[in-house]
Protein backbone atom coordinates (compact mmCIF):
# COMPACT_ATOMS: atom_id res chain seq x y z
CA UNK A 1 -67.15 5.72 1.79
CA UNK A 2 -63.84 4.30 0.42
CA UNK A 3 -61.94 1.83 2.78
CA UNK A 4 -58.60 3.05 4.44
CA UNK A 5 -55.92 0.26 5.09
CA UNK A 6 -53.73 0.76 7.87
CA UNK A 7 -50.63 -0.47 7.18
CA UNK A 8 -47.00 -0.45 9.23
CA UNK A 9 -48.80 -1.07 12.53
CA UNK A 10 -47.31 -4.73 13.18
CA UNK A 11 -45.63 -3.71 16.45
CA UNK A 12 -47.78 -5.18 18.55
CA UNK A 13 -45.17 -7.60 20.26
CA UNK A 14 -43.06 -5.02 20.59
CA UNK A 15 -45.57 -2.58 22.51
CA UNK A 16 -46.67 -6.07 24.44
CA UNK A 17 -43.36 -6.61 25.99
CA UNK A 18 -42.86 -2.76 26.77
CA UNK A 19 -45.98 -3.01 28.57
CA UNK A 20 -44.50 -6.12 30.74
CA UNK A 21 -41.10 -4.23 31.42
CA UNK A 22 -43.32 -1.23 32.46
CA UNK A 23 -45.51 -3.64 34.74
CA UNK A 24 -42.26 -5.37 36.60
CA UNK A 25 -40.74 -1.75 36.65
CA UNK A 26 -43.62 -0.18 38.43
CA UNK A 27 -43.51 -2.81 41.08
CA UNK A 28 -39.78 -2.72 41.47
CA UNK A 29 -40.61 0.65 42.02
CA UNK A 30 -43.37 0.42 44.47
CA UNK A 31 -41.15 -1.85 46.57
CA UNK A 32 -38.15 0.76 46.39
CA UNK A 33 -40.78 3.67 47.34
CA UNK A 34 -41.75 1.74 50.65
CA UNK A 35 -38.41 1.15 51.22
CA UNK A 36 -37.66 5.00 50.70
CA UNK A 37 -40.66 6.07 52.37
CA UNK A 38 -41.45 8.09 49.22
CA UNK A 39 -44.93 9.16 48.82
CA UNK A 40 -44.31 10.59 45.02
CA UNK A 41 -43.07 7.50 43.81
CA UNK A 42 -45.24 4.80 45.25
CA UNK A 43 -48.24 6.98 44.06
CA UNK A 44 -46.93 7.06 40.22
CA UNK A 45 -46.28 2.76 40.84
CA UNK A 46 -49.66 2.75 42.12
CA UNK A 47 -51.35 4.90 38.85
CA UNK A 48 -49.81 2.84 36.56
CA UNK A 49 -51.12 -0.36 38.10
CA UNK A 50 -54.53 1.36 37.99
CA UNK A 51 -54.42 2.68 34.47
CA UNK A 52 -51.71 1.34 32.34
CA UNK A 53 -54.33 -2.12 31.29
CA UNK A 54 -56.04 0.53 28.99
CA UNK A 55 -52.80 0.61 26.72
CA UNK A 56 -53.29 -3.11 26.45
CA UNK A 57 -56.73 -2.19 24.71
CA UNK A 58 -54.91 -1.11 21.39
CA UNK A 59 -53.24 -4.62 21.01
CA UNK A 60 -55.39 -6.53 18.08
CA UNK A 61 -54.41 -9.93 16.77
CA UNK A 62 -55.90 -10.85 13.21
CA UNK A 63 -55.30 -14.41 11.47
CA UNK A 64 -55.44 -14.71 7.61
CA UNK A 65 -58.42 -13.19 5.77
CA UNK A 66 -59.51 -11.38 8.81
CA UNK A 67 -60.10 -7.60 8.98
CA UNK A 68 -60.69 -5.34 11.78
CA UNK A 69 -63.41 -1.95 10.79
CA UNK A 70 -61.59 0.61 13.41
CA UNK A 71 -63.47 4.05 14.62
CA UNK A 72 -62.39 6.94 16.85
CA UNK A 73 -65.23 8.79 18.33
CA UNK A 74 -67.29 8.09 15.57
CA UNK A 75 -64.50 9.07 12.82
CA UNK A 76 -63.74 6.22 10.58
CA UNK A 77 -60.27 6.31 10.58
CA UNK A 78 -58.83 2.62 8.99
CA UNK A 79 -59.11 -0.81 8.16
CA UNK A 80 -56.71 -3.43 9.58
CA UNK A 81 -56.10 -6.14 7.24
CA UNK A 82 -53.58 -9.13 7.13
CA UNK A 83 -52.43 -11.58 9.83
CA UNK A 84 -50.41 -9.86 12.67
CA UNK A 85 -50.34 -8.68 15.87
CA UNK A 86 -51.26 -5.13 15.87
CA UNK A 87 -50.86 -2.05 18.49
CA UNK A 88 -53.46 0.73 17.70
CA UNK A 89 -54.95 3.74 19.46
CA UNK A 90 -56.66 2.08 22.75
CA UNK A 91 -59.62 4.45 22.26
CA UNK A 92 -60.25 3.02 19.14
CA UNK A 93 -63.59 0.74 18.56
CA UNK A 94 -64.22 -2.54 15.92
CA UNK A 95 -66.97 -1.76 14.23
CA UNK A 96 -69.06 -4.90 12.52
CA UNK A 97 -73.47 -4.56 12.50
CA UNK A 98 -73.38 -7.92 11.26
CA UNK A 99 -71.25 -9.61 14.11
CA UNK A 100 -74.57 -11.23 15.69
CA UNK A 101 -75.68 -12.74 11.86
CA UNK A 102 -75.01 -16.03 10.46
CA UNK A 103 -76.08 -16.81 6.99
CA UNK A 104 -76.83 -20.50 6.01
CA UNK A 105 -73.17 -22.57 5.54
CA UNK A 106 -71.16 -18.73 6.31
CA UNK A 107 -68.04 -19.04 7.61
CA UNK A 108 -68.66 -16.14 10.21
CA UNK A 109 -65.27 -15.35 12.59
CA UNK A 110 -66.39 -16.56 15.86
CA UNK A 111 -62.42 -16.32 17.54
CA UNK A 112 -62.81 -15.53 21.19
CA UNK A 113 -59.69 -13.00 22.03
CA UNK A 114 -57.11 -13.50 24.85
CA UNK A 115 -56.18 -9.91 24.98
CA UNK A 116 -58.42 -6.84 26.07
CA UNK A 117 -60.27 -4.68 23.74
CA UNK A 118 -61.30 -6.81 20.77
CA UNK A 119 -64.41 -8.38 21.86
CA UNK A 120 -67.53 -5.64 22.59
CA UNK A 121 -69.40 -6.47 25.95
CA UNK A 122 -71.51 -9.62 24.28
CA UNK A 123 -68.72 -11.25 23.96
CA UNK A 124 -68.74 -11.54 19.93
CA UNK A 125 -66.13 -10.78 17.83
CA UNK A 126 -66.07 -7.06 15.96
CA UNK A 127 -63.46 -9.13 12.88
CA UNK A 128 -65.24 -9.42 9.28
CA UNK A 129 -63.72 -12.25 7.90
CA UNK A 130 -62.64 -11.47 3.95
CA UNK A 131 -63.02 -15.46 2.95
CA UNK A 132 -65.08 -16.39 0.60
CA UNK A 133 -68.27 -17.43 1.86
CA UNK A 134 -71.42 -19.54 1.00
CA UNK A 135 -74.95 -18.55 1.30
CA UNK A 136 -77.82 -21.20 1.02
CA UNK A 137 -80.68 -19.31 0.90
CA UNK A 138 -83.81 -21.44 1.91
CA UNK A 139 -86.24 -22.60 -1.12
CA UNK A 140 -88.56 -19.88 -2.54
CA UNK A 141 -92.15 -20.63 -4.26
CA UNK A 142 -91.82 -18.63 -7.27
CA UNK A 143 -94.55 -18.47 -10.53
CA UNK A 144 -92.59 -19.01 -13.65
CA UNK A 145 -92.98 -17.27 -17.03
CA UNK A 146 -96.73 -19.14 -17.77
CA UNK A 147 -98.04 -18.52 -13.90
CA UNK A 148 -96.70 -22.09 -13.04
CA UNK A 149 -95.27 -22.53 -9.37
CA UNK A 150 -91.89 -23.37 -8.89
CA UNK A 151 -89.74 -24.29 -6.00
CA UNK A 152 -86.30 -23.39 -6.32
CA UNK A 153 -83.02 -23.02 -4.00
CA UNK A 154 -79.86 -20.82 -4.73
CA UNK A 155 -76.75 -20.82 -3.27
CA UNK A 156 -74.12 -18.02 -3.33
CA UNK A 157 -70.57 -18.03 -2.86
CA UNK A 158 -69.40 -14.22 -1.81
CA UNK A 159 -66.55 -12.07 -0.06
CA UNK A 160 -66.30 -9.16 1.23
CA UNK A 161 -64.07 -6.60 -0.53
CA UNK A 162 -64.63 -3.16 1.22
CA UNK A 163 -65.37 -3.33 4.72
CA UNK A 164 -66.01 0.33 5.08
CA UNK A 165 -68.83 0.16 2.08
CA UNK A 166 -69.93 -2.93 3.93
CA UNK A 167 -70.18 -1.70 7.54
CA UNK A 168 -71.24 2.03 6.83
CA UNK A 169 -73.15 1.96 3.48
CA UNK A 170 -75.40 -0.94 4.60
CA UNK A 171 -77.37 -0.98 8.45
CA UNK A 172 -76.11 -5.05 7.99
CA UNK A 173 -74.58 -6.63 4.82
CA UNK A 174 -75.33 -9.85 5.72
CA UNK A 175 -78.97 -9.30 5.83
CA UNK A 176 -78.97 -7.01 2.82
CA UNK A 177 -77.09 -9.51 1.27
CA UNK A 178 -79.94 -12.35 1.93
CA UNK A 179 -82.38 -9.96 0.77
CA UNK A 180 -81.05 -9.20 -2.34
CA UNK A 181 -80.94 -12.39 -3.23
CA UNK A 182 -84.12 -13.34 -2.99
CA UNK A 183 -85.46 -10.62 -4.92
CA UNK A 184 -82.80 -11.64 -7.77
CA UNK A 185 -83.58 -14.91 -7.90
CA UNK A 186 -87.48 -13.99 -8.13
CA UNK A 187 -86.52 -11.24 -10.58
CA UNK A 188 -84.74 -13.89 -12.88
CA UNK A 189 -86.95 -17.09 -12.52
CA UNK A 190 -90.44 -15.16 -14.02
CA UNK A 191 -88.63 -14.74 -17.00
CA UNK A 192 -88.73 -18.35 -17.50
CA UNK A 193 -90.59 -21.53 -18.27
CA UNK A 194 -89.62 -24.46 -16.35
CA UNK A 195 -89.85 -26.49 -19.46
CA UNK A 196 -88.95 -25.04 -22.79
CA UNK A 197 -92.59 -23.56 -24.14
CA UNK A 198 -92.83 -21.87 -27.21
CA UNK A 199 -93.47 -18.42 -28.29
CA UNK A 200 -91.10 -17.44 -24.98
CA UNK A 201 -88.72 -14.52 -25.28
CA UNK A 202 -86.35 -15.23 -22.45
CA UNK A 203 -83.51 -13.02 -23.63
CA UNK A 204 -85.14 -10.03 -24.44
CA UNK A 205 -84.45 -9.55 -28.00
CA UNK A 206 -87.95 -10.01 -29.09
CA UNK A 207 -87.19 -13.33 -29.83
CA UNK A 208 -88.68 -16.91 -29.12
CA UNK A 209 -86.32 -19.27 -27.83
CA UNK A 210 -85.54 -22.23 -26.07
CA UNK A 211 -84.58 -21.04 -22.84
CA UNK A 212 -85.98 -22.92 -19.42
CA UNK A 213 -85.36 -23.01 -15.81
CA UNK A 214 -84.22 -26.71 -16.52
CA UNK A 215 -82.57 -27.10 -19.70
CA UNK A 216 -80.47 -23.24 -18.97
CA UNK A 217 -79.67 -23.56 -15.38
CA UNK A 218 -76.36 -22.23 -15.98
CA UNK A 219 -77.87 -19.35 -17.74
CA UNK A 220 -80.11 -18.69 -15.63
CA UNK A 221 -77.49 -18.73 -12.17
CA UNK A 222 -74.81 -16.59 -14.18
CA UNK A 223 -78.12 -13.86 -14.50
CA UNK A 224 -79.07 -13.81 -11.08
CA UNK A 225 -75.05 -13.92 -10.24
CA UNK A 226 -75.01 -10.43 -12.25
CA UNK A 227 -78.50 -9.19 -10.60
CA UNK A 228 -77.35 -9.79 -7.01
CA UNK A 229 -73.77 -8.61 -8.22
CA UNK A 230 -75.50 -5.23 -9.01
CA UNK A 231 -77.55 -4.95 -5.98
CA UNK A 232 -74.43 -5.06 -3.67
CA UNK A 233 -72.09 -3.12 -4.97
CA UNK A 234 -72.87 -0.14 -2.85
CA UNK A 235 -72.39 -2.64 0.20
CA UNK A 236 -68.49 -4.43 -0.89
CA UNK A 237 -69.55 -7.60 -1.45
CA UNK A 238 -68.66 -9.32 -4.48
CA UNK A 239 -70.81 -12.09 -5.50
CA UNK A 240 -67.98 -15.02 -6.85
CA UNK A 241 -70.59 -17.59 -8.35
CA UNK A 242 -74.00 -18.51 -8.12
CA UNK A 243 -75.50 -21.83 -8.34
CA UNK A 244 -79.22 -24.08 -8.36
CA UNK A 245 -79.12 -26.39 -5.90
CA UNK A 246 -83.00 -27.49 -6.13
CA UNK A 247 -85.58 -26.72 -8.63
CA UNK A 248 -89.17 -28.92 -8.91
CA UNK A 249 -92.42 -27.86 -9.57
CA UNK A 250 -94.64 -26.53 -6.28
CA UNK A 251 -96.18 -29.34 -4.24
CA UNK A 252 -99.99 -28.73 -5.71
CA UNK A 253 -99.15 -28.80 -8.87
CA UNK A 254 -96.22 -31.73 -9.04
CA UNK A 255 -98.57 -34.48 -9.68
CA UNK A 256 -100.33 -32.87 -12.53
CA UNK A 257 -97.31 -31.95 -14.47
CA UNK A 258 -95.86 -35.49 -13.93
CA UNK A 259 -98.88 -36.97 -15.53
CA UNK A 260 -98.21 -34.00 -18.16
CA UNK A 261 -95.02 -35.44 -18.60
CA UNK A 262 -96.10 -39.12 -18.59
CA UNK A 263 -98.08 -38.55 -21.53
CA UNK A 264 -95.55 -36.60 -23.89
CA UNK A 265 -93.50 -39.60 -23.22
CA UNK A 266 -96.02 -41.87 -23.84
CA UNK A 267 -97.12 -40.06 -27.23
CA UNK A 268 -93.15 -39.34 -28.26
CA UNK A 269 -92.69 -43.52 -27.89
CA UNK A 270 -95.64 -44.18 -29.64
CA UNK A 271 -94.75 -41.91 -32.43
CA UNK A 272 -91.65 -43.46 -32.55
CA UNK A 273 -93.01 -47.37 -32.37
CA UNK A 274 -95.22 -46.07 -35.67
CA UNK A 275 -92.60 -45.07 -37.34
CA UNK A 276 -90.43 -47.97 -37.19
CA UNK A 277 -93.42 -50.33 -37.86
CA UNK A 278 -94.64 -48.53 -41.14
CA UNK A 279 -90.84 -49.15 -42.44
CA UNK A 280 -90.81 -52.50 -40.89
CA UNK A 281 -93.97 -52.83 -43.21
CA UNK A 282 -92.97 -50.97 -46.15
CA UNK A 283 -89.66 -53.10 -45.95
CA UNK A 284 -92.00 -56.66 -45.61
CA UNK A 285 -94.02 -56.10 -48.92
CA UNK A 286 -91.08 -54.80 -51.19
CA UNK A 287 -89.13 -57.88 -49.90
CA UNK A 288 -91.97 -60.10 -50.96
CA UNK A 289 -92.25 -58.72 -54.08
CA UNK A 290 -88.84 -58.55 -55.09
CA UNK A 291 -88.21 -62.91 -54.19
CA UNK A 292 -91.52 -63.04 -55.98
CA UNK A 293 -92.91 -64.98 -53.14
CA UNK A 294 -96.39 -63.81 -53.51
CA UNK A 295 -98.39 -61.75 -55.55
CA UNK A 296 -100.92 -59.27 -53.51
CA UNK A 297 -103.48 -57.36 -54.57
CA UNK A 298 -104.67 -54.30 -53.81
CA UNK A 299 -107.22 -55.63 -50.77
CA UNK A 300 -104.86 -58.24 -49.90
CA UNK A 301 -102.13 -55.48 -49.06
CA UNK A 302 -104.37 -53.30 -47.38
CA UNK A 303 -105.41 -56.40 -45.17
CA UNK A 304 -101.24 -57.38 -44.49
CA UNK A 305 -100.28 -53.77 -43.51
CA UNK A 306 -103.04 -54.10 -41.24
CA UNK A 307 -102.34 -57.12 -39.64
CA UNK A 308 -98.23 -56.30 -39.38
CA UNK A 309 -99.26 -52.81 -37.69
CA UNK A 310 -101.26 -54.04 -35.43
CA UNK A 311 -98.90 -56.77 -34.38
CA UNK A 312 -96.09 -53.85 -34.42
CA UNK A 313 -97.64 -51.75 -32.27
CA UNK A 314 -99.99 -53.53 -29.95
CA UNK A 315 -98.85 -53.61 -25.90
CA UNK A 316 -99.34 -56.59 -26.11
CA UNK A 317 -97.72 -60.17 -27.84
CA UNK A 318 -99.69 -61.03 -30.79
CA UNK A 319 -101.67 -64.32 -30.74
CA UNK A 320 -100.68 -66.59 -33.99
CA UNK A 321 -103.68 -68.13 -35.95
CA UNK A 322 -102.83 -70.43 -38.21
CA UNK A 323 -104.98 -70.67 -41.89
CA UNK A 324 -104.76 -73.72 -43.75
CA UNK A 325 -107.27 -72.60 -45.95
CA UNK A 326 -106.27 -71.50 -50.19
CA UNK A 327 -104.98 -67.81 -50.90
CA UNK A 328 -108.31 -66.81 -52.06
C-alpha cells in the first residue's frame, strides 16, 4: 500500500470560526423562536445544539514532523502531513497500532488534543511522529564466529517514511522494528571474532582477514544498518545509522579471556625486552672491541652475553659483585 498525502486541507480555522458563528446563530435563533412562538425554528436551534459538535470531530491540529494515518469505514483514504490546522471528514478515524509502544530513548508523540476527535477513547494520541528516532535495544548474549559469548548493545537511529506501509503492512512497526533488529544484529555478530583470529573469512570472499567485532565496529554497524534496512522496507521505516554502544565478552567467560589477554601482553613485552637486550649486547662487545679495551675469547663472550642478558631482562635490579681477582 502506497501512502496518499492530503494536501489543500488547511482550513481548519476557517471551518472553526464558521462553526462559532453557527453556534451564536442558533441561539440567537432559539431566543427569536420563543419570542415568535415558533415551533419549526426553535426545533432546528435545538438540532443543531444536539448535533452540530460532530462537525468539530473533523478539525485536526498537527505540529512539525507529525502525521495523521486517516480511514473512512475501513477505506484508507490519506495521510495528513505538515504543521496546520486541518478540517477533514468528521467520520474519519487516525489510525496508529503502535500508539500504546515506546521503544527505548523514542521520541513517541504523546500531545494530548484540545479539540474533539483526535484522541481514540484511551486517551492516546492516533499522530506518528516522522522525526528521527533512537532505538536502544537492550544487550544481547550472542556466540561469535569461534562459539565465544559476547555481550553486545546496538542502538538505531530511524524515521518513518510511509505511514501507510507502516500502519497497514506491519500489525505494529515499532515492535517489528525491535525485532528485526535483534535478529540483524545476531545475524551480523556470528560472522565475527571478537578479536582478530586467523584463518576467518568475515567478508565472504573466501578470504582470511582481519576483521573483528572490536577492531571493525564501524564495519560491522554499517552491516547490520543494511540488514535491518532490508528487513523494514516493507514496513516505511528507514534505518538512518546504526551504532555499538557496548560490546565485552559474556560474564563466564570475561575472566578467562582477560588472563588470555594478560599473557599475550606479557609474552609481546617480553619479546620486545629480548630484542632490545640482544642489540644492547651485540652493541656492548663490538664497542669493546673496536676501543680495544679487552680482548675476549670465545668462553669469555659466551659468559658476558650471559651475564648482560640476564641483567637485561630479569624483573628484577641486578645485584653488583665486584671481582678483584686477574682476567684469567
Amino acid at each position: 500500500m502506497e501512502e496518499i498525502e492530503l494536501n489543500g486541507r488547511r482550513n481548519g480555522m476557517a471551518v472553526l470560526l464558521l462553526l462559532i458563528a453557527a453556534y451564536v446563530l442558533s441561539a440567537l435563533l432559539f431566543v427569536y423562536a420563543v419570542n415568535a412562538d415558533s415551533g419549526l425554528l426553535m426545533a432546528v436551534s435545538i438540532i443543531w445544539w444536539c448535533l452540530g459538535w460532530i462537525l468539530c470531530m473533523g478539525l485536526k491540529v498537527l505540529k512539525p514532523q507529525e502525521a495523521l494515518v486517516l480511514t473512512l469505514f475501513g477505506k484508507y483514504i490519506g495521510t495528513l502531513k505538515g504543521a496546520g490546522f486541518y478540517y477533514v471528514n468528521p467520520f474519519v478515524a487516525a489510525v496508529n497500532p503502535a500508539a500504546s509502544t515506546e521503544l527505548g530513548q523514542s521520541g513517541d508523540v504523546h500531545a494530548s488534543p484540545a479539540l474533539p476527535g483526535q484522541n481514540n477513547g484511551l486517551g492516546l494520541s492516533k499522530k506518528i511522529s516522522l522525526k528521527v528516532m533512537t532505538l536502544n535495544n537492550a544487550k544481547q548474549k550472542i556466540n561469535d564466529v569461534l562459539g565465544n559469548p559476547v555481550e553486545i548493545g546496538v542502538a538505531v537511529t530511524w524515521k518513518v517514511t510511509d505511514t501507510a506501509k507502516a500502519v497497514f503492512n506491519v500489525d505494529n512497526y515499532k515492535e517489528y522494528l525491535s525485532l528485526m533488529c535483534d535478529t540483524a544484529v545476531r545475524d551480523i555478530v556470528r560472522i565475527y571474532p571478537y578479536d582478530i583470529a586467523p584463518n576467518i573469512d568475515t567478508t565472504g570472499d573466501g578470504q582470511a582477514d582481519d576483521g573483528s567485532l572490536r577492531g571493525s565496529s564501524r564495519i560491522v554497524a554499517e552491516r547490520i544498518r543494511k540488514e535491518i534496512q532490508k528487513s523494514v522496507d516493507n514496513a516505511g521505516i528507514e534505518i538512518v545509522d546504526a551504532r555499538i554502544t557496548y560490546l565485552a565478552y559474556a560474564q563466564e567467560i570475561a575472566a578467562v579471556m582477560l588472563q588470555r589477554q594478560q599473557a599475550s601482553a606479557i609474552i609481546d613485552a617480553r619479546k620486545m625486552i629480548v630484542d632490545g637486550a640482544v642489540g644492547m649486547v651485540e652493541l656492548a662487545l663490538e664497542k669493546l672491541k673496536k676501543d680495544d679495551v679487552v680482548e675476549l675469547d670465545a668462553e669469555r663472550k659466551a659468559a658476558m652475553v650471559s651475564n648482560l642478558m640476564v641483567v637485561l631482562c630479569g624483573n628484577h635490579d641486578a645485584q653488583p659483585i665486584v671481582n678483584s681477582g686477574s682476567l684469567y
